[in-house]
Protein backbone atom coordinates (compact mmCIF):
# COMPACT_ATOMS: atom_id res chain seq x y z
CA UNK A 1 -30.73 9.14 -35.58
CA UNK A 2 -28.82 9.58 -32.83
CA UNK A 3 -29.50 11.73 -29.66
CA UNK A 4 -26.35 14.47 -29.05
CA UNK A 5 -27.42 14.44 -25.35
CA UNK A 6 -25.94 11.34 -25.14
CA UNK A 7 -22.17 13.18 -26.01
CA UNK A 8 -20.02 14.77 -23.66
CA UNK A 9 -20.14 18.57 -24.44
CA UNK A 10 -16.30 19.33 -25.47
CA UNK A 11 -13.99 21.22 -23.33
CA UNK A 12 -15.69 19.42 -19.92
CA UNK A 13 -13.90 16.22 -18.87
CA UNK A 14 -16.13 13.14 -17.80
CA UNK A 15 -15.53 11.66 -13.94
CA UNK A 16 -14.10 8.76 -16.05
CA UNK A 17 -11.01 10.99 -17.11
CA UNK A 18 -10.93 12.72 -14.44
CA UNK A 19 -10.51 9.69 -11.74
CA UNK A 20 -7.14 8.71 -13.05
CA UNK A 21 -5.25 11.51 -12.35
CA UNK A 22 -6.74 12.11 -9.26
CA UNK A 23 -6.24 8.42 -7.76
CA UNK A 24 -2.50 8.82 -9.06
CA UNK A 25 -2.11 12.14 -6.84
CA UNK A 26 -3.59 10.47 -4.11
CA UNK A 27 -1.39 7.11 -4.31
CA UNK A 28 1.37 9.34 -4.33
CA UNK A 29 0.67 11.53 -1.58
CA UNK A 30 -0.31 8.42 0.55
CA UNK A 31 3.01 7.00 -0.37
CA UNK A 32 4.91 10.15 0.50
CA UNK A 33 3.54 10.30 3.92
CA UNK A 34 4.43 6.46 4.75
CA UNK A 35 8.05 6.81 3.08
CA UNK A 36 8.26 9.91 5.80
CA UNK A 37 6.58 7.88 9.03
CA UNK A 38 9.09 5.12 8.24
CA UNK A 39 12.11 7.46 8.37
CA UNK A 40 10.71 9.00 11.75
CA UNK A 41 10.09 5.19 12.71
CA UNK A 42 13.31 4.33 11.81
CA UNK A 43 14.88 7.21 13.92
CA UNK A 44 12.95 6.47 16.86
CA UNK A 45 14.03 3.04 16.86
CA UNK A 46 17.99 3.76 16.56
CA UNK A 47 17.62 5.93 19.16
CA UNK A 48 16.00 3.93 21.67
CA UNK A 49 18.43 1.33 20.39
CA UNK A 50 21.28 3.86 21.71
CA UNK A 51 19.47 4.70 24.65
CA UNK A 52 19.45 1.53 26.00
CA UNK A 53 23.34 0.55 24.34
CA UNK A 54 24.42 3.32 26.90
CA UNK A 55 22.60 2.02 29.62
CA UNK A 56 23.41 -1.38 29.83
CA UNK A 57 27.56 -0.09 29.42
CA UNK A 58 26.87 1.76 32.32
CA UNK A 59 25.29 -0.85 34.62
């Protein structure tokens, strides 16, 4: 016979289902943040790029 310890109780969620969705939010959240530091990169970079446009057709 078999032992019913062995069985999730129902209603509780094992760590197995559980580390899907929370490996998903965390993928996207990481991929958020580096989609956002690009765009500041980005910025930075055009600007500097500007920056230095204007000074050398001043020289």
């Amino acid at each position: 016979m078999t032992d019913k310890s062995d069985y999730p109780k129902a209603g509780i969620p094992s760590a197995g289902d559980l580390a899907e969705p929370v490996a998903r939010a965390v993928r996207e959240e990481v991929r958020r943040e580096l989609r956002e530091q690009s765009g500041r990169r980005a910025v930075r970079l055009y600007g500097g790029a500007a920056a230095a446009g204007l000074y050398a057709g001043v020289r």
